[in-house]
C-alpha atoms as a PDB file:
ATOM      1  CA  UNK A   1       0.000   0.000   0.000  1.00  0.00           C
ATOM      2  CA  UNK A   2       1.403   3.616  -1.059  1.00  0.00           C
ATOM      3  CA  UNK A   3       1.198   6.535   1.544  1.00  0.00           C
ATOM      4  CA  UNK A   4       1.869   9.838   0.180  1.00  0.00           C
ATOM      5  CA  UNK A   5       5.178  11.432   1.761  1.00  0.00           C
ATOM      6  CA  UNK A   6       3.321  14.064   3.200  1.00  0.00           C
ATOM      7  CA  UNK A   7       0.883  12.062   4.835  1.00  0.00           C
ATOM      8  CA  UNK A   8       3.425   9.969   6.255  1.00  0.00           C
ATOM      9  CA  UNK A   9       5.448  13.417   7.356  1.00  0.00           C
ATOM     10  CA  UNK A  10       2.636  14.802   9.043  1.00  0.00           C
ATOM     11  CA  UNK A  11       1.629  11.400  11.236  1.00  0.00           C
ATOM     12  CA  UNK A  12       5.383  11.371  12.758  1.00  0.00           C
ATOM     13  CA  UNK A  13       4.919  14.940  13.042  1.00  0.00           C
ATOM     14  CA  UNK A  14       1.422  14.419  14.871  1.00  0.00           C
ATOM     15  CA  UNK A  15       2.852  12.276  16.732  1.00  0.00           C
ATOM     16  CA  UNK A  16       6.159  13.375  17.835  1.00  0.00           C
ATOM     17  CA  UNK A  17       4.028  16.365  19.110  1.00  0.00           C
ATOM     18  CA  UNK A  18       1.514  14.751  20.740  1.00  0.00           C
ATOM     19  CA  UNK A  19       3.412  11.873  22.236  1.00  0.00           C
ATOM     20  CA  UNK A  20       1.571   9.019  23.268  1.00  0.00           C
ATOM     21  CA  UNK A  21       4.175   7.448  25.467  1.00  0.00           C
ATOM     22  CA  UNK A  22       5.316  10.545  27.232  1.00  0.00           C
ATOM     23  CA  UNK A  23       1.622  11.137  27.646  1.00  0.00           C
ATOM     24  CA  UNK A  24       1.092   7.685  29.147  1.00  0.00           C
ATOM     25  CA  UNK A  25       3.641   7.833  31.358  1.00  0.00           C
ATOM     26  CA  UNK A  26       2.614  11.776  32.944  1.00  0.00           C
ATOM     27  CA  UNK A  27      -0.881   9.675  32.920  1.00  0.00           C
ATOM     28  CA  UNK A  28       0.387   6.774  35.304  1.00  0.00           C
ATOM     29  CA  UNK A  29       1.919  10.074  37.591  1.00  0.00           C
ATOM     30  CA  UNK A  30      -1.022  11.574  37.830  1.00  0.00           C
ATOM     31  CA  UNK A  31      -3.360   9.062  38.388  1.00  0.00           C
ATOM     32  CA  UNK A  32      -1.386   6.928  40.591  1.00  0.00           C
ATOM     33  CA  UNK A  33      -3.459   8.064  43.957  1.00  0.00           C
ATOM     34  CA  UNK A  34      -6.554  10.141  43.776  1.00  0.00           C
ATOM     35  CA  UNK A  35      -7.569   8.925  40.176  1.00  0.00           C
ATOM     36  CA  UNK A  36      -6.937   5.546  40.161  1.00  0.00           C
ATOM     37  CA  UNK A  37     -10.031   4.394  39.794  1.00  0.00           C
ATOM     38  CA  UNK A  38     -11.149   7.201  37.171  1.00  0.00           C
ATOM     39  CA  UNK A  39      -8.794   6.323  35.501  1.00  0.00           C
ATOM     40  CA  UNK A  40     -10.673   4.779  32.252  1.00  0.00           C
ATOM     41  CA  UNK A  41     -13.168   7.760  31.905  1.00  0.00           C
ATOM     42  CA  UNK A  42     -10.356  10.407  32.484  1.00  0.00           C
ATOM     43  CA  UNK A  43      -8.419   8.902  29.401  1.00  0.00           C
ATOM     44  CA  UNK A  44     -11.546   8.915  27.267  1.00  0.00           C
ATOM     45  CA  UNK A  45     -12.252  12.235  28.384  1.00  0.00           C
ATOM     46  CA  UNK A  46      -9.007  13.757  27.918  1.00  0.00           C
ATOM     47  CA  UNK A  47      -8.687  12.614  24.381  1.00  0.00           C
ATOM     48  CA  UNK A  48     -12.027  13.542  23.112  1.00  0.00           C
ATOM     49  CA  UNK A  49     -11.537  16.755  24.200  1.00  0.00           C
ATOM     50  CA  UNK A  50      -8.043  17.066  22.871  1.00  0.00           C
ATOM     51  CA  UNK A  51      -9.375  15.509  19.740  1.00  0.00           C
ATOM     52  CA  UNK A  52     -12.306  17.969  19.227  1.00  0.00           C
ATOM     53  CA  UNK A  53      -9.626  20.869  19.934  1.00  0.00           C
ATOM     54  CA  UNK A  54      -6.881  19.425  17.416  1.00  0.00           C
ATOM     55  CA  UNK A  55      -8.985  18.998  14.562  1.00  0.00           C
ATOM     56  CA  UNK A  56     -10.987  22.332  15.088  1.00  0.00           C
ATOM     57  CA  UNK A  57      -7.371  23.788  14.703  1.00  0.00           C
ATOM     58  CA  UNK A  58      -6.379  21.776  11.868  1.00  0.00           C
ATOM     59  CA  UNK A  59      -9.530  22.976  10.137  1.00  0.00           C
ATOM     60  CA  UNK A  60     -10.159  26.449  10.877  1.00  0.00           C
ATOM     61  CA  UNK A  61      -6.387  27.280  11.809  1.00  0.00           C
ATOM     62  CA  UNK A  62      -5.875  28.746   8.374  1.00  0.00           C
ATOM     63  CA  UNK A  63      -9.078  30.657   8.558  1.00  0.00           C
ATOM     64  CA  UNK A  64      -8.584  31.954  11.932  1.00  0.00           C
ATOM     65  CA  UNK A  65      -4.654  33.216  10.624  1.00  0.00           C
ATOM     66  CA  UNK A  66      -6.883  34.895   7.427  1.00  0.00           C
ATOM     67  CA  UNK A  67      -9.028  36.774   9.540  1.00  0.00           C
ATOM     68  CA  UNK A  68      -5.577  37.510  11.666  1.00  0.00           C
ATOM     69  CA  UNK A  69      -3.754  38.449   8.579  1.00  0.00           C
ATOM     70  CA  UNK A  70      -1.775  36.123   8.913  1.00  0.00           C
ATOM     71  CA  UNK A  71       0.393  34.434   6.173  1.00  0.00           C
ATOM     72  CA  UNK A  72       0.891  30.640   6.572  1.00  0.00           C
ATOM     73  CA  UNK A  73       4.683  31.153   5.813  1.00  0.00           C
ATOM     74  CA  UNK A  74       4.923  33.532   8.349  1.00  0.00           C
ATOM     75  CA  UNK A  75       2.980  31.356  10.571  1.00  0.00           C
ATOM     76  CA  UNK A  76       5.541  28.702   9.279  1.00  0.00           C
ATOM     77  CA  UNK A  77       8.509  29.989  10.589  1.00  0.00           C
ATOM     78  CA  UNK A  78       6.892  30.462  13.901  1.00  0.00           C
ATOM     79  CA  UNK A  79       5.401  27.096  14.310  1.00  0.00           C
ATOM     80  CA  UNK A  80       8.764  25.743  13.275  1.00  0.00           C
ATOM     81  CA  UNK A  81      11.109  27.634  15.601  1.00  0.00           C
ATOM     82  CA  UNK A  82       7.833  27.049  18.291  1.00  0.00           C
ATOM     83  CA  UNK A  83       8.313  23.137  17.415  1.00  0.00           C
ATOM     84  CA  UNK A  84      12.075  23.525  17.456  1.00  0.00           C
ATOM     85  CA  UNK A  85      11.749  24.425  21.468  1.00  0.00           C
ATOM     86  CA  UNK A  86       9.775  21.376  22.018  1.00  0.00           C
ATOM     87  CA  UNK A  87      12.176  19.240  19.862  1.00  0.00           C
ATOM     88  CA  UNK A  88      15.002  20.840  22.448  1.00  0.00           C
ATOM     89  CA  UNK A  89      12.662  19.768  25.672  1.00  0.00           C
ATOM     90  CA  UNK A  90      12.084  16.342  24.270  1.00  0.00           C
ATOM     91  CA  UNK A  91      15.495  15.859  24.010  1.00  0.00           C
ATOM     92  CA  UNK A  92      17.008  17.263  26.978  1.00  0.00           C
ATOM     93  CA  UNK A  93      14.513  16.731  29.957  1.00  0.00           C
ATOM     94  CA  UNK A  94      12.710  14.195  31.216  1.00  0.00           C
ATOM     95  CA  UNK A  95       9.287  12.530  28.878  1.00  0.00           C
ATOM     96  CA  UNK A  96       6.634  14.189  29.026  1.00  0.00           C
ATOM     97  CA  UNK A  97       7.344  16.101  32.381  1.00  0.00           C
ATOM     98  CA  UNK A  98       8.463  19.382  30.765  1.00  0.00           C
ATOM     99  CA  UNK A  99       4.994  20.322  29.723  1.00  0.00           C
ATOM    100  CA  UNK A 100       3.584  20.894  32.863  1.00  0.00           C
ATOM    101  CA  UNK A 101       4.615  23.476  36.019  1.00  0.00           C
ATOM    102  CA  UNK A 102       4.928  22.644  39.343  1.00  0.00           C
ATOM    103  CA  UNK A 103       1.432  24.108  39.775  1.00  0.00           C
ATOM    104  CA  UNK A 104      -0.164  22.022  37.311  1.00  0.00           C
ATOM    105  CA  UNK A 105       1.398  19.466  38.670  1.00  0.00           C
ATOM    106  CA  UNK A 106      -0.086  20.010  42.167  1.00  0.00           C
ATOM    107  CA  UNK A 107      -3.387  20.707  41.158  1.00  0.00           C
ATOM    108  CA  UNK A 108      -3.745  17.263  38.737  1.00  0.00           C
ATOM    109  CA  UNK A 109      -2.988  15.399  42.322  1.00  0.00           C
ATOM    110  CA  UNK A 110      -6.178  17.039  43.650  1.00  0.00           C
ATOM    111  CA  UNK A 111      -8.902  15.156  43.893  1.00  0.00           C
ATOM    112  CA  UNK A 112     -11.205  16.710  41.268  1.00  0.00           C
ATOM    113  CA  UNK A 113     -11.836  16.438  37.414  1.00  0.00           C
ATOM    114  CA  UNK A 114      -8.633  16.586  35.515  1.00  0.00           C
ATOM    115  CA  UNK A 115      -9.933  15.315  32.158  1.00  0.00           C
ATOM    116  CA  UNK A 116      -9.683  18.793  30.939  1.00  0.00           C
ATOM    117  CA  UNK A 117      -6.630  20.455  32.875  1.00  0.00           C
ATOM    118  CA  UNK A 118      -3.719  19.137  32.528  1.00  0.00           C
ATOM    119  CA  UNK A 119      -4.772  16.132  30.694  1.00  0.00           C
ATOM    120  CA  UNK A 120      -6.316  17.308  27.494  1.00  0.00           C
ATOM    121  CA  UNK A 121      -4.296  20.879  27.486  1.00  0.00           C
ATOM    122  CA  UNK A 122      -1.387  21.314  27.982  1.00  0.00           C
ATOM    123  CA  UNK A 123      -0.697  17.348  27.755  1.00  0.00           C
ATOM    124  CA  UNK A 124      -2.303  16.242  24.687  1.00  0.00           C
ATOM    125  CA  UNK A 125      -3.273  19.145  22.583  1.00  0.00           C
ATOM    126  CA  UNK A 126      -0.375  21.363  23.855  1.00  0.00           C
ATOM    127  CA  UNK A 127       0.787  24.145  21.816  1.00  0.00           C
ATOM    128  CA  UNK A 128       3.175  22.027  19.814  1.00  0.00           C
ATOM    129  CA  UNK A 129       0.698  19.511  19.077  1.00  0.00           C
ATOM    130  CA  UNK A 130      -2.026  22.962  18.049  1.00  0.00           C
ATOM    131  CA  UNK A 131       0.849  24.382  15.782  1.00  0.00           C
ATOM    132  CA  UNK A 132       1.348  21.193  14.225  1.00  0.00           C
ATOM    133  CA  UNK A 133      -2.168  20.429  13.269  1.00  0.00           C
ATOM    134  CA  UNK A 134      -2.306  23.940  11.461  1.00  0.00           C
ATOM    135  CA  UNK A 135       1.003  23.456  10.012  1.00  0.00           C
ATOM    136  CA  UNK A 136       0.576  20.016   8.384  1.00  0.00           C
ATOM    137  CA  UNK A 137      -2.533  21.076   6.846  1.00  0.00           C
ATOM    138  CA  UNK A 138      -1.772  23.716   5.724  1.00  0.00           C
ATOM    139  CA  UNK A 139       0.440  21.976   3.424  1.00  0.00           C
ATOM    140  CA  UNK A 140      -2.159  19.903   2.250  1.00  0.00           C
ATOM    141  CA  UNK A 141      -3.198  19.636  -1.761  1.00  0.00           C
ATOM    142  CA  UNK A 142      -6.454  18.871  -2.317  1.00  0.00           C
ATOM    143  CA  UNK A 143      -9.337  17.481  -0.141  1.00  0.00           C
ATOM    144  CA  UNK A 144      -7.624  13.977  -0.452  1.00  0.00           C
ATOM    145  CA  UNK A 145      -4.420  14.917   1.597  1.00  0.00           C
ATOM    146  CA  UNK A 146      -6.461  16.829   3.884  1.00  0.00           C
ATOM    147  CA  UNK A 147      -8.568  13.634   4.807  1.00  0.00           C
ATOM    148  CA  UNK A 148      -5.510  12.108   5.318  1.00  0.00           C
ATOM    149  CA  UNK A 149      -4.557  14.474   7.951  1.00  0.00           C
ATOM    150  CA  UNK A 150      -7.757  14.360   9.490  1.00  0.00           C
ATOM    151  CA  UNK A 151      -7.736  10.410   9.982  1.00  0.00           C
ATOM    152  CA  UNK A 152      -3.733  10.796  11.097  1.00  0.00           C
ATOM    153  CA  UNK A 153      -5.220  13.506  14.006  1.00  0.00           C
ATOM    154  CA  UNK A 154      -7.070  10.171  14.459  1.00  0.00           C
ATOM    155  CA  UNK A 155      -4.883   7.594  14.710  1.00  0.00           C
ATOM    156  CA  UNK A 156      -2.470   9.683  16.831  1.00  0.00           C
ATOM    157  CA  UNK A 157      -5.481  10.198  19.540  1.00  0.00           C
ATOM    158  CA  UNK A 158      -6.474   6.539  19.438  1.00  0.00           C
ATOM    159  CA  UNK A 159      -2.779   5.470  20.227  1.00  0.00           C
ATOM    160  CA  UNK A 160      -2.458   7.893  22.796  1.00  0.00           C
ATOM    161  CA  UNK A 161      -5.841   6.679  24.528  1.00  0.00           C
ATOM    162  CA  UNK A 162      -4.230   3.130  24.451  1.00  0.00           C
ATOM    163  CA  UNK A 163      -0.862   4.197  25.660  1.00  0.00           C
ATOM    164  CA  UNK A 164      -2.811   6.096  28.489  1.00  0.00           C
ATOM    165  CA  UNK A 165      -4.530   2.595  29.125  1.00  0.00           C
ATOM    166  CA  UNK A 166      -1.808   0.593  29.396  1.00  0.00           C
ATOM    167  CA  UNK A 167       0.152   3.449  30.905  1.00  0.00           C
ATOM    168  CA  UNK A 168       1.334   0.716  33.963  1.00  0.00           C
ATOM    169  CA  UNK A 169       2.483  -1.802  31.517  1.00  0.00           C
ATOM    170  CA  UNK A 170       4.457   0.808  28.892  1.00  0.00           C
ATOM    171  CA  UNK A 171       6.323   2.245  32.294  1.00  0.00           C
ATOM    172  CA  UNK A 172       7.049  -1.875  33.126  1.00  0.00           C
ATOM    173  CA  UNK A 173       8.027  -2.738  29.832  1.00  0.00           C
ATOM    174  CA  UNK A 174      10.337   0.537  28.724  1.00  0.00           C
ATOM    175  CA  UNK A 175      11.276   1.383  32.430  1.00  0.00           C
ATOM    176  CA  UNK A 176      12.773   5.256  32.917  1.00  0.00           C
ATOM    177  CA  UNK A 177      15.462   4.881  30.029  1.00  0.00           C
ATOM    178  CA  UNK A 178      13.136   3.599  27.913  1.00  0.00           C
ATOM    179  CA  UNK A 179      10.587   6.274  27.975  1.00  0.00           C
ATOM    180  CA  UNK A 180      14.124   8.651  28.132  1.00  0.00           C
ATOM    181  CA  UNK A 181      14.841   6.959  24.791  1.00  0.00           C
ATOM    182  CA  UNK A 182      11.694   7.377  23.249  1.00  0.00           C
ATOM    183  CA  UNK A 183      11.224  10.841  24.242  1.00  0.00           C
ATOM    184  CA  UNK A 184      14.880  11.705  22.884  1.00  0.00           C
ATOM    185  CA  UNK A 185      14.411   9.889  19.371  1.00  0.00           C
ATOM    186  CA  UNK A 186      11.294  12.311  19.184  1.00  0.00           C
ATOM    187  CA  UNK A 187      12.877  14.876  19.775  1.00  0.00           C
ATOM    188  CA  UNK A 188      15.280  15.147  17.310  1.00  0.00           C
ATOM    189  CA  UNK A 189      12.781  14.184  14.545  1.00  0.00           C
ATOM    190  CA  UNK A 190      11.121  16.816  15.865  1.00  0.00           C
ATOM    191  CA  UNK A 191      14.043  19.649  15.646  1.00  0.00           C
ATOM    192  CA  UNK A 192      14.053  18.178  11.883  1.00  0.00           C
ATOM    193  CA  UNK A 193      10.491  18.712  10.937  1.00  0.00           C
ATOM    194  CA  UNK A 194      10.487  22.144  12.897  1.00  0.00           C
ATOM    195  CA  UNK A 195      13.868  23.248  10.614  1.00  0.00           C
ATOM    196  CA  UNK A 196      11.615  22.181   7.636  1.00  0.00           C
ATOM    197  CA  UNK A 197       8.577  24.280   8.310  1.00  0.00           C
ATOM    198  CA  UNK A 198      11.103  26.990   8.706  1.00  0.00           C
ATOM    199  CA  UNK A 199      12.762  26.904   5.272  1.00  0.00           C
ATOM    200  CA  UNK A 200       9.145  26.249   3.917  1.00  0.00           C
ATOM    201  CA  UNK A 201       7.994  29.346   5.659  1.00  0.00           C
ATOM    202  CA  UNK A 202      11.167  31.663   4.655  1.00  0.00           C
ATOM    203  CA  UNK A 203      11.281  30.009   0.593  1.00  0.00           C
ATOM    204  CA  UNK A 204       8.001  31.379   0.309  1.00  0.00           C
ATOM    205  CA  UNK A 205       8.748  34.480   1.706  1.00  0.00           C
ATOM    206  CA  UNK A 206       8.206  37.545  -0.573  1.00  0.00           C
ATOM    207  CA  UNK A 207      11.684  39.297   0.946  1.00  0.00           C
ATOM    208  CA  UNK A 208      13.676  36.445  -0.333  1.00  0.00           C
ATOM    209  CA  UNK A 209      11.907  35.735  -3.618  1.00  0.00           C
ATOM    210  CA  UNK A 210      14.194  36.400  -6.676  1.00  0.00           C
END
C-alpha cells in the first residue's frame, strides 16, 4: 500500500508532538493516587476533548490566521522555531514532564476532574501539538491529503488513549530509560520537521523571492 510522503510526514509529526508514550507515562503520575479508579473515563475524556480541539485547529487554523492576517509562511517559521523548542525539551529533559509546572502538577494530584486540565491541554493538545495540526494542513493539496490528515489527528489520539490505558504496563516494559529513549528519538525528529517548516515558511517568503 502507497502513503503519500506528506501524509506519512505529518503522522510522525502528529505524533512526535503529541506523544503518546510521554503522555502515558505523565498519565500513570497523575493518576497513581486520587484517580486511580477514574482512571478509564479520564483517558476517554481527555482525548475527546483534545481531539475535538486538534482537529478544530487543523480545520479552521488557516481561517482563523486569514481573519488575523496572517500568512501561513509567516505562521511557518513560527510554528517551526515554536516546534524547534519542544524538539530541544524532548530531548534534553525528562518525557513528558516538561509540559507541565509545578502548579499544574499540584493541582492534577487534587482530587477533582482533571480530564480537561492538565490532561487534554497542555498534555495532549499542547501548543506544539495545536501548531502542528495547522502546520501540516496547511500543506495539504487537495481534499484527499487533507482527509488524510484528518484520519492521522485520528490515529495519533487513538494510540495515545491506548498508551494512556496501558500506561502501567508501557512504564514496566520501557522502564525510565526507555521512555528517556523514546522521548529523545522524538525529539530530534522533531528539531528536523520544525527546521523544515522553517525553510518552507522563509522560501516562500516575498523578501527572499528572486
Amino acid at each position: 500500500m502507497h502513503v503519500a510522503p506528506s501524509i506519512l510526514s505529518s503522522f510522525v509529526t502528529l505524533f512526535v508532538t503529541i506523544g503518546p508514550v510521554e503522555t502515558a507515562v505523565v498519565f500513570a503520575s497523575l493518576t497513581a493516587g486520587v484517580h486511580r479508579s477514574q482512571r478509564r473515563a479520564l483517558a476517554l475524556r481527555s482525548v475527546t476533548i483534545a481531539g475535538v480541539v486538534l482537529l478544530l485547529f487543523a480545520v479552521a487554523g488557516s481561517a482563523v490566521l486569514s481573519l488575523l492576517h496572517i500568512s501561513l509562511p509567516a505562521f511557518r517559521v513560527a510554528g517551526g522555531l515554536l516546534l524547534f523548542l519542544q524538539a530541544l525539551t524532548l530531548t534534553f529533559s525528562s518525557p513528558g514532564l516538561s509540559s507541565l509546572n509545578e502548579s499544574e502538577k499540584r493541582d492534577a494530584e487534587r482530587p477533582g476532574d482533571i480530564a480537561v486540565f492538565p490532561l487534554a491541554f497542555p498534555l495532549i493538545a499542547g501548543p506544539g501539538g495545536l501548531s502542528a495540526a495547522v502546520l501540516v494542513m496547511g500543506r495539504t493539496a487537495g481534499w484527499i491529503e487533507a482527509a488524510g490528515v484528518i484520519a492521522m489527528v485520528l490515529v495519533c489520539l487513538l494510540l495515545t488513549y491506548v498508551a494512556m490505558r496501558a500506561a502501567e504496563w508501557l512504564i514496566a516494559v520501557l522502564g525510565r530509560t526507555g521512555a528517556d529513549v523514546v522521548s529523545r528519538v522524538s525529539g530530534i525528529l522533531l528539531a528536523g520537521l520544525a527546521v523544515q517548516f522553517v525553510f518552507d515558511g522563509l522560501g516562500e517568503a516575498p523578501f527572499l523571492r528572486g
